[in-house]
Protein backbone atom coordinates (compact mmCIF):
# COMPACT_ATOMS: atom_id res chain seq x y z
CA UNK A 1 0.00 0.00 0.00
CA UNK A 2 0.97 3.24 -0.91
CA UNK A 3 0.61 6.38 1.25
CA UNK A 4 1.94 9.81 2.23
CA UNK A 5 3.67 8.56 5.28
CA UNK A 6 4.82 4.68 3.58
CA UNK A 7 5.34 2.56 0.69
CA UNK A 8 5.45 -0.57 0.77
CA UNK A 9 7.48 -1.45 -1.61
CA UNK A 10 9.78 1.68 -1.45
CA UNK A 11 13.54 0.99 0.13
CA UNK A 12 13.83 4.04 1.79
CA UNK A 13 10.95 3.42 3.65
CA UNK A 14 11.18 0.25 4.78
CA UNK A 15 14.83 1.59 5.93
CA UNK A 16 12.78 4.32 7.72
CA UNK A 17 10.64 1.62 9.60
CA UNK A 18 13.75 -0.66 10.55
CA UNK A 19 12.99 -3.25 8.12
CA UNK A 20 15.99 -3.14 6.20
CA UNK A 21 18.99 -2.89 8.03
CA UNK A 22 21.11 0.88 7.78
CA UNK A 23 23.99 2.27 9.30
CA UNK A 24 21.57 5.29 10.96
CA UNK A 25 24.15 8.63 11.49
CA UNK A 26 20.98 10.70 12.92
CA UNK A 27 17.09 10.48 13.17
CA UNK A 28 14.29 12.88 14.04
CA UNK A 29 10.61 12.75 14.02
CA UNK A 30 10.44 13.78 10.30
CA UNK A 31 13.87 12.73 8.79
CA UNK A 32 16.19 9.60 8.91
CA UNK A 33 19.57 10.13 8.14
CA UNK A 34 21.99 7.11 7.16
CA UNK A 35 24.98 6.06 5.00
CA UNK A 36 25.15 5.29 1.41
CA UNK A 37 26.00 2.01 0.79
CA UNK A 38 27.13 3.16 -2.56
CA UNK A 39 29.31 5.87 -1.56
CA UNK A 40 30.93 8.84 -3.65
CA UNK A 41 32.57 10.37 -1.30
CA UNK A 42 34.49 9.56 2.53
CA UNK A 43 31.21 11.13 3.66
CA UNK A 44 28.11 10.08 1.79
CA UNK A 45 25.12 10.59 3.77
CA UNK A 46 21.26 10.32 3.00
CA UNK A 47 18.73 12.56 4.59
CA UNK A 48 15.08 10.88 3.65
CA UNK A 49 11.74 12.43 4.99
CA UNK A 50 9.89 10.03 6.92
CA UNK A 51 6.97 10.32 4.97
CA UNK A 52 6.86 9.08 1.41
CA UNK A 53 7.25 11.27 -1.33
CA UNK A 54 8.60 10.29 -4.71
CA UNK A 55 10.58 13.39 -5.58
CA UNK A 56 12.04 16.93 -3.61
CA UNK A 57 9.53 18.77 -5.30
CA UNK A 58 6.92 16.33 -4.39
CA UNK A 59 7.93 16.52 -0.70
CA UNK A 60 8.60 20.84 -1.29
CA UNK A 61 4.97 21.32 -2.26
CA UNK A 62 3.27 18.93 0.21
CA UNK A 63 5.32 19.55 3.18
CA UNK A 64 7.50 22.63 2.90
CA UNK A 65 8.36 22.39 6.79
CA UNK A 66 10.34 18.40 6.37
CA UNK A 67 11.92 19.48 3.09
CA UNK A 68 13.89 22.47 5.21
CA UNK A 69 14.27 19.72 7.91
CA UNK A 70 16.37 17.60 5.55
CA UNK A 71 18.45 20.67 4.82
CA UNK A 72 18.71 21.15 8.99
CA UNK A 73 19.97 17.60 9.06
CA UNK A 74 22.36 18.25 6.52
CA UNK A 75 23.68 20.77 8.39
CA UNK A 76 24.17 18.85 11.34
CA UNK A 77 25.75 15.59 9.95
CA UNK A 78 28.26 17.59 7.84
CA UNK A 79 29.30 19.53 11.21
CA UNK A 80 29.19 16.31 13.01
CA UNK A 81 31.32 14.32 10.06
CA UNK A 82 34.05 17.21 10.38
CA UNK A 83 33.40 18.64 6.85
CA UNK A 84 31.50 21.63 7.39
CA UNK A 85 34.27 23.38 5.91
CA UNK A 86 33.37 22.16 2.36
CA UNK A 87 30.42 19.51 1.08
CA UNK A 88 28.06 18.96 -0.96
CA UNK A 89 23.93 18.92 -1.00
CA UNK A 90 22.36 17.23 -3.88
CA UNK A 91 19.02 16.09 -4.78
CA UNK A 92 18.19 13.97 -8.04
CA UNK A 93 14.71 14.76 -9.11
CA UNK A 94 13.89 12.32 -12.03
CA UNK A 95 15.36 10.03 -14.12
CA UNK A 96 17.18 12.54 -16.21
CA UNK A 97 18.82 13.22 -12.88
CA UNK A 98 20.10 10.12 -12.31
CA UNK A 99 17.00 9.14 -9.26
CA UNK A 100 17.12 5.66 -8.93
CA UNK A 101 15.35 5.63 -5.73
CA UNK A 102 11.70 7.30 -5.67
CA UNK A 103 11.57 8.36 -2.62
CA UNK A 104 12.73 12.09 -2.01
CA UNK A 105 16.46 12.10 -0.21
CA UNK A 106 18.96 14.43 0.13
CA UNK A 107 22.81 13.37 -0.21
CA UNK A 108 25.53 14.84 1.91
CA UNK A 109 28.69 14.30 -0.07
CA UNK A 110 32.40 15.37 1.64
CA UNK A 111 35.66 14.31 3.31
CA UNK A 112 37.68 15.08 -0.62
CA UNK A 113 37.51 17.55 -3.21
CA UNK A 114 34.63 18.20 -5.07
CA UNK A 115 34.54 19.89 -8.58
CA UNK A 116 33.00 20.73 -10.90
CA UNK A 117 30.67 20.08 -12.71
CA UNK A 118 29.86 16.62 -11.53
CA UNK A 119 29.13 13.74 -13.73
C-alpha cells in the first residue's frame, strides 16, 4: 500500500521503519539520516523524509516544513562528520537526474575535493 507517510514497496521506507537494516548517522521525528551504501565520497550521507514522497519537489509542495528539515539535518551531519568546511547537498529529481530511488532524499557528499561540474 501506498501512502503519504509509507510505501510498501519503497527501500527508503522500509529503511525508515527498521525493516531493512542501515547504518543510521541521525534520526528525528520527520527525517532519517543514514549512510550510502554506494558511496561517492568519505562522507556520503542520505537525509530521507519520513513520509513518502517520490521526488524533492513532491515533498517541497506537500510539506515545505520536512523538506527544510532535511536541509537542517544536513547541516548537522556535515558539522558532526568534520566537513563543514566544504560539502556537498544534492538532490536527483527524475530520471534525467540520475534518481534511482523514488523516494525524495537528500545526499551529503564530503571528506575530498569536489569539482566541478559533476558527472
Amino acid at each position: 500500500m501506498t501512502t503519504p507517510e509509507r510505501s510498501d514497496d519503497c527501500l527508503f521506507c522500509k529503511i525508515v521503519a527498521g525493516d531493512i537494516p542501515a547504518e543510521i548517522v541521525h534520526a528525528t521525528e520527520t527525517a532519517v539520516a543514514f549512510r550510502d551504501v554506494n558511496r561517492q565520497a568519505p562522507t556520503h550521507v542520505l537525509v530521507v523524509p519520513t513520509s513518502h514522497y517520490e521526488n524533492a519537489g513532491e515533498l517541497a509542495r506537500h510539506e515545505p516544513a520536512t523538506a527544510a528539515e532535511l536541509l537542517t539535518v544536513a547541516a548537522h551531519i556535515a558539522e558532526k562528520e568534520g566537513i563543514e568546511e566544504g560539502y556537498r547537498l544534492v538532490f536527483n529529481t527524475g530520471s534525467g537526474a540520475g534518481q534511482t530511488v523514488w523516494h525524495a532524499h537528500l545526499h551529503v557528499l564530503g571528506g575530498r575535493p569536489l569539482t566541478w561540474p559533476p558527472g
